[in-house]
PDB file of N, CA and C in Angstrom:
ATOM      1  N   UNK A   1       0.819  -1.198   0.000  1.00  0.00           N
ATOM      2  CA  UNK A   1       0.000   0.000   0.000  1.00  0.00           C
ATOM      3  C   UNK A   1       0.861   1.260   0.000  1.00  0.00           C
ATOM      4  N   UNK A   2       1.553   1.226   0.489  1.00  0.00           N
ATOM      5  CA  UNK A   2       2.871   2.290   0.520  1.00  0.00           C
ATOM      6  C   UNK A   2       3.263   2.654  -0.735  1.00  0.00           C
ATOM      7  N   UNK A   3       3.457   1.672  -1.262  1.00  0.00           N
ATOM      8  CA  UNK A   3       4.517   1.966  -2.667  1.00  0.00           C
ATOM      9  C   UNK A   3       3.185   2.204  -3.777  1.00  0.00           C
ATOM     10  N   UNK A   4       1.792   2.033  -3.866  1.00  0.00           N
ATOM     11  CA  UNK A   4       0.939   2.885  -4.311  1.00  0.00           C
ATOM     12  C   UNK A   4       0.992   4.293  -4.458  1.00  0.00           C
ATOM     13  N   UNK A   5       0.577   4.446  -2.833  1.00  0.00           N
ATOM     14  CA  UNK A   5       0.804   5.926  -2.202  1.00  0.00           C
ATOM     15  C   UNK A   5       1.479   6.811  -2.934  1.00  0.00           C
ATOM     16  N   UNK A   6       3.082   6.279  -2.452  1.00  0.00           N
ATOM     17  CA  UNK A   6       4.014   7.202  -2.903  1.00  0.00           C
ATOM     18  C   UNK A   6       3.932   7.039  -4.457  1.00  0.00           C
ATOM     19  N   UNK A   7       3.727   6.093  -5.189  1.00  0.00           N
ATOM     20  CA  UNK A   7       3.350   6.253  -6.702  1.00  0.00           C
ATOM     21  C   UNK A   7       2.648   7.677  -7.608  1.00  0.00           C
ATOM     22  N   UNK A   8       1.214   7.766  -6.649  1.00  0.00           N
ATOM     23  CA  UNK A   8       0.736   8.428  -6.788  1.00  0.00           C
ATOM     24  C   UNK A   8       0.886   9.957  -6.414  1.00  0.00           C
ATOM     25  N   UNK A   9       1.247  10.385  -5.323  1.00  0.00           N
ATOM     26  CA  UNK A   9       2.416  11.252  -4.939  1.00  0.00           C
ATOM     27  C   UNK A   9       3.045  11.491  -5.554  1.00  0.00           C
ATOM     28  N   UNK A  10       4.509  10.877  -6.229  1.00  0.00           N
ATOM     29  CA  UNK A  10       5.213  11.457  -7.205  1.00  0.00           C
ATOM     30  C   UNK A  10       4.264  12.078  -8.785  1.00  0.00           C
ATOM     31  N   UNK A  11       3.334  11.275  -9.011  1.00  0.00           N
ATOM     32  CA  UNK A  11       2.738  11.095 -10.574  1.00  0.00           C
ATOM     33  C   UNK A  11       1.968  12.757 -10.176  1.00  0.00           C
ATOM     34  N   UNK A  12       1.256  12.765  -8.813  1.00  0.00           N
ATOM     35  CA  UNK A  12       0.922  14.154  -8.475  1.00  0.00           C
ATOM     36  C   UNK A  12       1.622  15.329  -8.531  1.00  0.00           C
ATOM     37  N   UNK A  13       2.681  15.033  -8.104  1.00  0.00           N
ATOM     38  CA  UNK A  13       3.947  16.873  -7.612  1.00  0.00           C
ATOM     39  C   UNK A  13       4.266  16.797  -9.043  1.00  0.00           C
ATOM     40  N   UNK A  14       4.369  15.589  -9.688  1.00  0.00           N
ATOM     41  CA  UNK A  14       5.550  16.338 -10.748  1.00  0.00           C
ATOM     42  C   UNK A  14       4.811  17.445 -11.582  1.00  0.00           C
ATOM     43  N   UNK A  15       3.461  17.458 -11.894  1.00  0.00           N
ATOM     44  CA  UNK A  15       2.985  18.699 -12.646  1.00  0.00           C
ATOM     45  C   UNK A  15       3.261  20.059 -11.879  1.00  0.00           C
ATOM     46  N   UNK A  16       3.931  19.922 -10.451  1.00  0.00           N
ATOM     47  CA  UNK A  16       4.212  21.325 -10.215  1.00  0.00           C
ATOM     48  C   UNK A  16       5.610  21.736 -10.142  1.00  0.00           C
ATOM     49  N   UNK A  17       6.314  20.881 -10.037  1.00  0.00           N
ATOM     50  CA  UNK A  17       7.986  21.058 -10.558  1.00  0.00           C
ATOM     51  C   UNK A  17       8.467  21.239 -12.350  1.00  0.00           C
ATOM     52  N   UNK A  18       7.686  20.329 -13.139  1.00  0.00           N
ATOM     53  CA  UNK A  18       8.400  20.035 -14.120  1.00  0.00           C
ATOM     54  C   UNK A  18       7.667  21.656 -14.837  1.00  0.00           C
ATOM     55  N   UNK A  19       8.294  22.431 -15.488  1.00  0.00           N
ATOM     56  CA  UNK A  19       7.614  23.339 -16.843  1.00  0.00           C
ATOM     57  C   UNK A  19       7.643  22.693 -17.916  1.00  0.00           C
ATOM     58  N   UNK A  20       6.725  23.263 -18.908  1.00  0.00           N
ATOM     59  CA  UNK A  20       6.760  23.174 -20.213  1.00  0.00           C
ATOM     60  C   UNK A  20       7.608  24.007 -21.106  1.00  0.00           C
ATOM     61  N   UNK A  21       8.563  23.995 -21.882  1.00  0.00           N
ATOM     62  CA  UNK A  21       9.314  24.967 -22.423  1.00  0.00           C
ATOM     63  C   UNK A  21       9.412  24.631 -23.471  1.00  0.00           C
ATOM     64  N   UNK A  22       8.643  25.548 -24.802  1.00  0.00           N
ATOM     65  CA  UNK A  22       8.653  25.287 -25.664  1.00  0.00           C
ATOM     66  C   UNK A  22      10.089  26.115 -26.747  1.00  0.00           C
ATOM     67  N   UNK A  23      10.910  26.106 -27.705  1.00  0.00           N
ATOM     68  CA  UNK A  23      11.361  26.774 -28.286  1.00  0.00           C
ATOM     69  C   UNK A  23      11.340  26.453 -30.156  1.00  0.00           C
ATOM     70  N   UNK A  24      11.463  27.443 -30.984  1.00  0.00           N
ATOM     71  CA  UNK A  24      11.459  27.742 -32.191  1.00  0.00           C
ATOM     72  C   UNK A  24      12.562  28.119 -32.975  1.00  0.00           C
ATOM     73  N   UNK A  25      12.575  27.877 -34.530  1.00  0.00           N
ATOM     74  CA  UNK A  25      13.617  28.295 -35.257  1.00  0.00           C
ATOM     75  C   UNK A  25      12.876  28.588 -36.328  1.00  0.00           C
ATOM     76  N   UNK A  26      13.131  29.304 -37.234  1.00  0.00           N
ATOM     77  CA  UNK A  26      12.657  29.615 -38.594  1.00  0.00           C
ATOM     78  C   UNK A  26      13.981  30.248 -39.333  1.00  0.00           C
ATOM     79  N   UNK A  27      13.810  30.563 -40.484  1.00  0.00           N
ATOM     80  CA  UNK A  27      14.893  30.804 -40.937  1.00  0.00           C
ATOM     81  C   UNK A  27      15.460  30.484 -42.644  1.00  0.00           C
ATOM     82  N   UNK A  28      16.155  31.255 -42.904  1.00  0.00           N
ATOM     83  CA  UNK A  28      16.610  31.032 -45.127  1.00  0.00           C
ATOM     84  C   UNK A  28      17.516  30.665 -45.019  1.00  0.00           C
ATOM     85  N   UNK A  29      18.078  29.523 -45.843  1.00  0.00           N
ATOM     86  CA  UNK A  29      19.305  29.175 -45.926  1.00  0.00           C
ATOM     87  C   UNK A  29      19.268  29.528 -47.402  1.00  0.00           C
ATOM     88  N   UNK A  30      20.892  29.938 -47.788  1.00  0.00           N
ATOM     89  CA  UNK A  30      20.979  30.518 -49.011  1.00  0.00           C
ATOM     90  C   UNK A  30      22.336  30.062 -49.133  1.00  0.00           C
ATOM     91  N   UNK A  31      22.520  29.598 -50.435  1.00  0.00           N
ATOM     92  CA  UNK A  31      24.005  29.162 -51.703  1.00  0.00           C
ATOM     93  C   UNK A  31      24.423  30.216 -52.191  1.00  0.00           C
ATOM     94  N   UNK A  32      25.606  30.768 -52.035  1.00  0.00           N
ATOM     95  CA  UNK A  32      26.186  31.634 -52.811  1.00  0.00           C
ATOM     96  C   UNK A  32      25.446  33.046 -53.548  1.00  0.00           C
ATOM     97  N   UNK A  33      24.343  33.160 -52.453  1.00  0.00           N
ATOM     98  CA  UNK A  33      23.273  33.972 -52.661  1.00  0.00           C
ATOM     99  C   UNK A  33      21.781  33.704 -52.959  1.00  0.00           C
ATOM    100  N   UNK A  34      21.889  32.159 -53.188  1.00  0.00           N
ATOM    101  CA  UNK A  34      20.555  31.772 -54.012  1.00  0.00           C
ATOM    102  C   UNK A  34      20.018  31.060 -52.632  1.00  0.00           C
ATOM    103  N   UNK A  35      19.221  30.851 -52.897  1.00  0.00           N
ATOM    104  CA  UNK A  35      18.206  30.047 -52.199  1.00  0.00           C
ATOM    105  C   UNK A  35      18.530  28.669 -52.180  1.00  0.00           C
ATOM    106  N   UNK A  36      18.777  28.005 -51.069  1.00  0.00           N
ATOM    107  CA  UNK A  36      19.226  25.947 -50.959  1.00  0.00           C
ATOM    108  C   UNK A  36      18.344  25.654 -50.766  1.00  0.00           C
ATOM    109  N   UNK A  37      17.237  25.101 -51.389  1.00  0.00           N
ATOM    110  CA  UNK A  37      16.074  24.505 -51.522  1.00  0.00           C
ATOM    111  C   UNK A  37      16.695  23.087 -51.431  1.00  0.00           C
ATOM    112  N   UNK A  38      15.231  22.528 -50.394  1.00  0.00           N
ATOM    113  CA  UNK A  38      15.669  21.064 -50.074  1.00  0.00           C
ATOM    114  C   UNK A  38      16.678  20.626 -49.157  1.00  0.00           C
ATOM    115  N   UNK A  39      17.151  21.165 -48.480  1.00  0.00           N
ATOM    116  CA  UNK A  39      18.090  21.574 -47.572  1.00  0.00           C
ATOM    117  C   UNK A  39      17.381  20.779 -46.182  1.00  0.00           C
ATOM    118  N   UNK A  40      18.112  19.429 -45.600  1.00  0.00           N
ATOM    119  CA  UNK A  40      17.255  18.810 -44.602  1.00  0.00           C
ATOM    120  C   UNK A  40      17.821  19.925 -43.278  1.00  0.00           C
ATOM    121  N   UNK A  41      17.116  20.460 -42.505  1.00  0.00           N
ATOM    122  CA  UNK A  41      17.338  21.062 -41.323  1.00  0.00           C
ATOM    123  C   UNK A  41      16.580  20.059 -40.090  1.00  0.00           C
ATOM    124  N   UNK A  42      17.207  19.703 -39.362  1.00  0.00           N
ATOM    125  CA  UNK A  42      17.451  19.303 -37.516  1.00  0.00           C
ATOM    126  C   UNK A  42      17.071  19.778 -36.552  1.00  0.00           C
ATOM    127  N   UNK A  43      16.122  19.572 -35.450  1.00  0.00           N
ATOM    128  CA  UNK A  43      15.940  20.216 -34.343  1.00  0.00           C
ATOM    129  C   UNK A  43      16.306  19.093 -33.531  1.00  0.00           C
ATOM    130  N   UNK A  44      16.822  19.018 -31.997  1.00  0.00           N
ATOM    131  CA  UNK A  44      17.088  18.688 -31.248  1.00  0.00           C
ATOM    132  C   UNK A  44      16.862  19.035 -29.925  1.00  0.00           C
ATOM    133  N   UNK A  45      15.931  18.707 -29.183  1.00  0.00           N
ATOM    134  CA  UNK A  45      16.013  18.899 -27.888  1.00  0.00           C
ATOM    135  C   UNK A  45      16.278  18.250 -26.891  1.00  0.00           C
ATOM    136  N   UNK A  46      16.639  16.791 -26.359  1.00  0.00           N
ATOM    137  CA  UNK A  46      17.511  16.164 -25.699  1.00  0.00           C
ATOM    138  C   UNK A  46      19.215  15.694 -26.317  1.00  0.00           C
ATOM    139  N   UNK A  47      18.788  14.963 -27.001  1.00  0.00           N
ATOM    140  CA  UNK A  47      19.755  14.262 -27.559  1.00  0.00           C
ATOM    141  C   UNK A  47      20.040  13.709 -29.179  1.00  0.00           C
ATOM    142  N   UNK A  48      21.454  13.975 -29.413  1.00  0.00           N
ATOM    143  CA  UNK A  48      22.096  14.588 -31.050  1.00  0.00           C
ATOM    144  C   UNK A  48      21.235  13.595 -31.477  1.00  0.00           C
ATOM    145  N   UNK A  49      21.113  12.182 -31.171  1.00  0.00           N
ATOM    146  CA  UNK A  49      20.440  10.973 -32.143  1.00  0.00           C
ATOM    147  C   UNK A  49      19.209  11.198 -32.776  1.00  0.00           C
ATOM    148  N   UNK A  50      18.167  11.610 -31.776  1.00  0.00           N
ATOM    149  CA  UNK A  50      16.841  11.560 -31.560  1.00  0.00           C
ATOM    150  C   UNK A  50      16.050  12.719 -32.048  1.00  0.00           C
ATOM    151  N   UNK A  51      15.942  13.555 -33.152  1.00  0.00           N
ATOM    152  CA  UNK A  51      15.602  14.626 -33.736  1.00  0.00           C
ATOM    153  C   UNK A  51      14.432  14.745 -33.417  1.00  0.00           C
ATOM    154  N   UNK A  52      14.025  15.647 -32.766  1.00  0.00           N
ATOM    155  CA  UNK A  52      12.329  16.366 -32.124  1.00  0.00           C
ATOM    156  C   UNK A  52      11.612  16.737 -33.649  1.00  0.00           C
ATOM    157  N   UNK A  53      12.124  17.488 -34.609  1.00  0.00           N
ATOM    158  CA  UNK A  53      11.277  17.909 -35.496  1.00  0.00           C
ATOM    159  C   UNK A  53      12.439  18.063 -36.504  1.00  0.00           C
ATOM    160  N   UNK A  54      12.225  17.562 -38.141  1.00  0.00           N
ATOM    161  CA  UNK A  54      12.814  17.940 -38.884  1.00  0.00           C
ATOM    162  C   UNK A  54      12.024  18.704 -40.021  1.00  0.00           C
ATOM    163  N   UNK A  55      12.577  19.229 -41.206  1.00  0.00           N
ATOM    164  CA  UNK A  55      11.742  19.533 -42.451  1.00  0.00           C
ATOM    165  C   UNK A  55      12.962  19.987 -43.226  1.00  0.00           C
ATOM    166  N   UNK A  56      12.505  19.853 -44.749  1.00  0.00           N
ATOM    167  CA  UNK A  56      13.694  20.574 -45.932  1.00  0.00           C
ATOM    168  C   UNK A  56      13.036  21.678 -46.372  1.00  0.00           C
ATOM    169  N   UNK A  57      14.099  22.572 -46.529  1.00  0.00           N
ATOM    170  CA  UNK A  57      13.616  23.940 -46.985  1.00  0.00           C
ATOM    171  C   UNK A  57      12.746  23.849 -47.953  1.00  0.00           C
ATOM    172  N   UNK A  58      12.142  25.269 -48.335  1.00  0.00           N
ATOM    173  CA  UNK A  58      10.965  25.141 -49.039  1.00  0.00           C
ATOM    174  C   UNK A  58      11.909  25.495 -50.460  1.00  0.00           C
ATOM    175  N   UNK A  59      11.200  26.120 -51.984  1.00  0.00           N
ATOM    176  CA  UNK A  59      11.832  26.868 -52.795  1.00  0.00           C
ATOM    177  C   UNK A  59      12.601  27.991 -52.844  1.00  0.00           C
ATOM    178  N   UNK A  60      12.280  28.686 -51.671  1.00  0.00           N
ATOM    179  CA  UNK A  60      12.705  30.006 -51.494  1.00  0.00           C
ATOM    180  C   UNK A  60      13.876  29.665 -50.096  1.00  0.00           C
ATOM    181  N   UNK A  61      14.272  28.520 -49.695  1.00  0.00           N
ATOM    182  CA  UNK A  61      15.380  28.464 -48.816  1.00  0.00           C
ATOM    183  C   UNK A  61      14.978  28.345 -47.488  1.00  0.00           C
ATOM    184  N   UNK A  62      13.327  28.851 -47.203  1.00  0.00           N
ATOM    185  CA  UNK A  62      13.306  28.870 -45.798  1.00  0.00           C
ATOM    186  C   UNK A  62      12.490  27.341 -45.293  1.00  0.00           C
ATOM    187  N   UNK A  63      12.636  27.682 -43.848  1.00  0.00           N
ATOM    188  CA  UNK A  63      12.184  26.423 -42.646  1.00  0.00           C
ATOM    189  C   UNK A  63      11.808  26.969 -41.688  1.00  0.00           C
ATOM    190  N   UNK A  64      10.835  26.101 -41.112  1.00  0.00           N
ATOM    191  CA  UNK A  64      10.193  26.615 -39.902  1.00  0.00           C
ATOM    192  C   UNK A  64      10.098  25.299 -38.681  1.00  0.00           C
ATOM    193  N   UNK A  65      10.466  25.579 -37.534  1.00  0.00           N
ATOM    194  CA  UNK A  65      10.652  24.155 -36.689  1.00  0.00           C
ATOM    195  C   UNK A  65      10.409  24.975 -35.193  1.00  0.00           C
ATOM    196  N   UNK A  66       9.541  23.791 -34.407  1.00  0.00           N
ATOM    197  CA  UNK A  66       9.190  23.842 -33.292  1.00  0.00           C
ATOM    198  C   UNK A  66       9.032  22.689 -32.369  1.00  0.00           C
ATOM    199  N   UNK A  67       9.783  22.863 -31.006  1.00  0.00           N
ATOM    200  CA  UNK A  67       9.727  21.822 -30.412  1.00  0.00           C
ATOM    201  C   UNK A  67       9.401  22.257 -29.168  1.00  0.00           C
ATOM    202  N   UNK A  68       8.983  21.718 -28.617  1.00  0.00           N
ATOM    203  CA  UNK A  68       8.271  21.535 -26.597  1.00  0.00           C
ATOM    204  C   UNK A  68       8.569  20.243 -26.140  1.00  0.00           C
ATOM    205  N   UNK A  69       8.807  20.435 -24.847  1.00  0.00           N
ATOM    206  CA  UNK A  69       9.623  19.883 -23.793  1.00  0.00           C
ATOM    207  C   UNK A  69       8.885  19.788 -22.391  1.00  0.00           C
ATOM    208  N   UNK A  70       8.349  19.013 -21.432  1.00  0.00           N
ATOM    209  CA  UNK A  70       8.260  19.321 -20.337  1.00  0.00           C
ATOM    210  C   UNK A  70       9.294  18.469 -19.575  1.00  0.00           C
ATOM    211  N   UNK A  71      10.365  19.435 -18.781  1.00  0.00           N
ATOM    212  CA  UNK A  71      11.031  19.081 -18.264  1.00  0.00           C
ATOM    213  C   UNK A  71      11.527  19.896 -16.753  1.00  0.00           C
ATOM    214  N   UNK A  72      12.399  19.381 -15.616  1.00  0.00           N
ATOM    215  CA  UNK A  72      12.582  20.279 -14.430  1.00  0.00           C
ATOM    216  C   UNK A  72      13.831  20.881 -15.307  1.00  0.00           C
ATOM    217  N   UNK A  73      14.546  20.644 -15.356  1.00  0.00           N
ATOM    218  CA  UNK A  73      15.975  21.156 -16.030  1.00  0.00           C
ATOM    219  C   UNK A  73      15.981  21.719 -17.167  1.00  0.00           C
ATOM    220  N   UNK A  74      16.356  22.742 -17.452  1.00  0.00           N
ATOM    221  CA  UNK A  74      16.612  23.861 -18.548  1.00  0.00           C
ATOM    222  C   UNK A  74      17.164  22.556 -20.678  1.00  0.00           C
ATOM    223  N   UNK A  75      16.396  23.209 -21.214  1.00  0.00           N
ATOM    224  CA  UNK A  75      16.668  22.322 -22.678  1.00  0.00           C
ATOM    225  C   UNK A  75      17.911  22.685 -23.152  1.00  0.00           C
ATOM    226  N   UNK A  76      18.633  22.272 -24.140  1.00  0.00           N
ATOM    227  CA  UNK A  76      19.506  22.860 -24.535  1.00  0.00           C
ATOM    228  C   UNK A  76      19.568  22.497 -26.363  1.00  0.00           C
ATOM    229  N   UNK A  77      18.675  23.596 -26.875  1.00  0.00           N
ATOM    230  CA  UNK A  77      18.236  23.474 -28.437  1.00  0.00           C
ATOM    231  C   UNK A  77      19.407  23.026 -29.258  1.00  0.00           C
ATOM    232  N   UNK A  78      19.864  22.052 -30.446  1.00  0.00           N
ATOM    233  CA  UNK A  78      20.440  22.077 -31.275  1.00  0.00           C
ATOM    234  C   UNK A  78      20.135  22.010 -32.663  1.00  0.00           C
ATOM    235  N   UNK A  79      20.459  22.958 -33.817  1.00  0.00           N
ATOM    236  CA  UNK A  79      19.722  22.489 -35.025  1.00  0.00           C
ATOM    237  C   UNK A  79      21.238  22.084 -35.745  1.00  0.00           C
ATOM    238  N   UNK A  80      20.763  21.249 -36.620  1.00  0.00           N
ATOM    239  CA  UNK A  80      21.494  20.798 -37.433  1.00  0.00           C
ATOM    240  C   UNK A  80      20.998  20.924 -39.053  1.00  0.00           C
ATOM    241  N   UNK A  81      21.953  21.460 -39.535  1.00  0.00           N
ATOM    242  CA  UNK A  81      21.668  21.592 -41.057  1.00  0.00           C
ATOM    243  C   UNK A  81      22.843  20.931 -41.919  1.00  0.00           C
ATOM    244  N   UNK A  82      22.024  19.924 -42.736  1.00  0.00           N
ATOM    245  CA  UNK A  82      23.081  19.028 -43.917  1.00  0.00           C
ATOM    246  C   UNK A  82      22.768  19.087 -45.134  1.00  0.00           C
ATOM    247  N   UNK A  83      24.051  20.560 -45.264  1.00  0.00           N
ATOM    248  CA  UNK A  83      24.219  21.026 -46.671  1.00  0.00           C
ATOM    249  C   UNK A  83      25.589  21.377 -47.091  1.00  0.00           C
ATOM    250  N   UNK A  84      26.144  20.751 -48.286  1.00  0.00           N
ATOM    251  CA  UNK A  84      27.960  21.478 -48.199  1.00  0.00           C
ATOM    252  C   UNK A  84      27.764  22.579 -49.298  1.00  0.00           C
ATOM    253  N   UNK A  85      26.655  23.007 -49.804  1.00  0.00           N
ATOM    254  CA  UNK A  85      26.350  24.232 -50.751  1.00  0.00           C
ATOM    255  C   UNK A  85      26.980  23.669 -52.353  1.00  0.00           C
ATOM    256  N   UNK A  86      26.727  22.573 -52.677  1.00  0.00           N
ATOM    257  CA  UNK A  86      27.171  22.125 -53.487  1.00  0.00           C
ATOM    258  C   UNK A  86      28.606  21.892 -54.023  1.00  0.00           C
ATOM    259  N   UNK A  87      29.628  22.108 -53.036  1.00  0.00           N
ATOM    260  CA  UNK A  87      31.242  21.934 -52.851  1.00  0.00           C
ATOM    261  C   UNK A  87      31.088  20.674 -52.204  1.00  0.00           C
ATOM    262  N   UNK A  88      31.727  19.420 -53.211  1.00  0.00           N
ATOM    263  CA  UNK A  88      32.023  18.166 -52.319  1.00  0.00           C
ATOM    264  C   UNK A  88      33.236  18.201 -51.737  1.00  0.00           C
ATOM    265  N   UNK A  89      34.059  19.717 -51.760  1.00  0.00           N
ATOM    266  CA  UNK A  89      34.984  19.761 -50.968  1.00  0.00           C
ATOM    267  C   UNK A  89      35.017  20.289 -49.444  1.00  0.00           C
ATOM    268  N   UNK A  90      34.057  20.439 -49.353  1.00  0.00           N
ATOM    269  CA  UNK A  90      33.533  21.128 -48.002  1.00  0.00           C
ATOM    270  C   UNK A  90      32.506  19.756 -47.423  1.00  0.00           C
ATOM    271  N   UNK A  91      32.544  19.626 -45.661  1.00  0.00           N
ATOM    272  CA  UNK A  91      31.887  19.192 -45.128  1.00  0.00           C
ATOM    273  C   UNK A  91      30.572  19.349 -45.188  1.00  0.00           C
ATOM    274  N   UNK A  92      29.686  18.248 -44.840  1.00  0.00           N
ATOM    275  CA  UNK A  92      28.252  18.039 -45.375  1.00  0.00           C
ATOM    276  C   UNK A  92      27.460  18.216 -43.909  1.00  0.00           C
ATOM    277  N   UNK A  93      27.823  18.986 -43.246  1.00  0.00           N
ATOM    278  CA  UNK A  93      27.512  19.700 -41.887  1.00  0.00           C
ATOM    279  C   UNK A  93      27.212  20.745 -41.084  1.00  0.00           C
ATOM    280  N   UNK A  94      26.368  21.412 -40.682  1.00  0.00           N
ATOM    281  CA  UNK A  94      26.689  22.586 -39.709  1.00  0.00           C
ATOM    282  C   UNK A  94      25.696  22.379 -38.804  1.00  0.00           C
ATOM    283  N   UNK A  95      26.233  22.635 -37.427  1.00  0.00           N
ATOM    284  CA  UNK A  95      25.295  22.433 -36.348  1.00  0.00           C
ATOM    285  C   UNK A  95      25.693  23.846 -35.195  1.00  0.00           C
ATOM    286  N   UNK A  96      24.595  23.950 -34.980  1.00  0.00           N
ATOM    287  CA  UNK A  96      24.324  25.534 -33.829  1.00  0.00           C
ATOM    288  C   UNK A  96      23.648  24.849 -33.106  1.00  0.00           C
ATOM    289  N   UNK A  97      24.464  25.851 -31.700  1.00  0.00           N
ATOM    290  CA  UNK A  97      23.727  25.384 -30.699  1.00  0.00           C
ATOM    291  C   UNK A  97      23.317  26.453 -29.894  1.00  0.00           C
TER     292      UNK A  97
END
């Protein structure tokens, strides 16, 4: 009966510790001035593996991405974009954090 209790107890408090924190990116990616259409862009909000939200740019270069979180501890957003701008001499990478 105890280990009910306290079951229920924890499943109770946590809606008053944990927040919801949602965050956003939008944004143009552009080639040498032009527009990188098709361009896969990355959101991340726990962990590099596990991508919260992806999408490829539209015609005109841009993306729009949103992710929410309820967690006690602060998120820490990463997007990732895999594009080398059409140089296969350049890495097929860029990630902000």
């Amino acid at each position: 009966m105890k280990a009910v209790v306290l079951l229920l107890l924890t499943s109770s408090c946590s809606g008053f510790f944990d927040r919801k924190q949602v965050v956003g990116v939008k944004g143009r990616l552009t080639c040498n001035g032009r527009p990188a259409k098709g361009v896969r862009v990355t959101y991340h909000l726990f962990d590099f593996h596990h991508p919260t939200a992806f999408d490829d740019t539209n015609d005109n270069g841009a993306f729009k991405l949103k992710g929410r979180a309820i967690k006690i501890a602060g998120i820490k957003p990463l997007l990732k974009i895999n594009s080398n701008c059409n140089n296969k001499n350049v890495r097929n990478r860029s990630t902000l954090e």
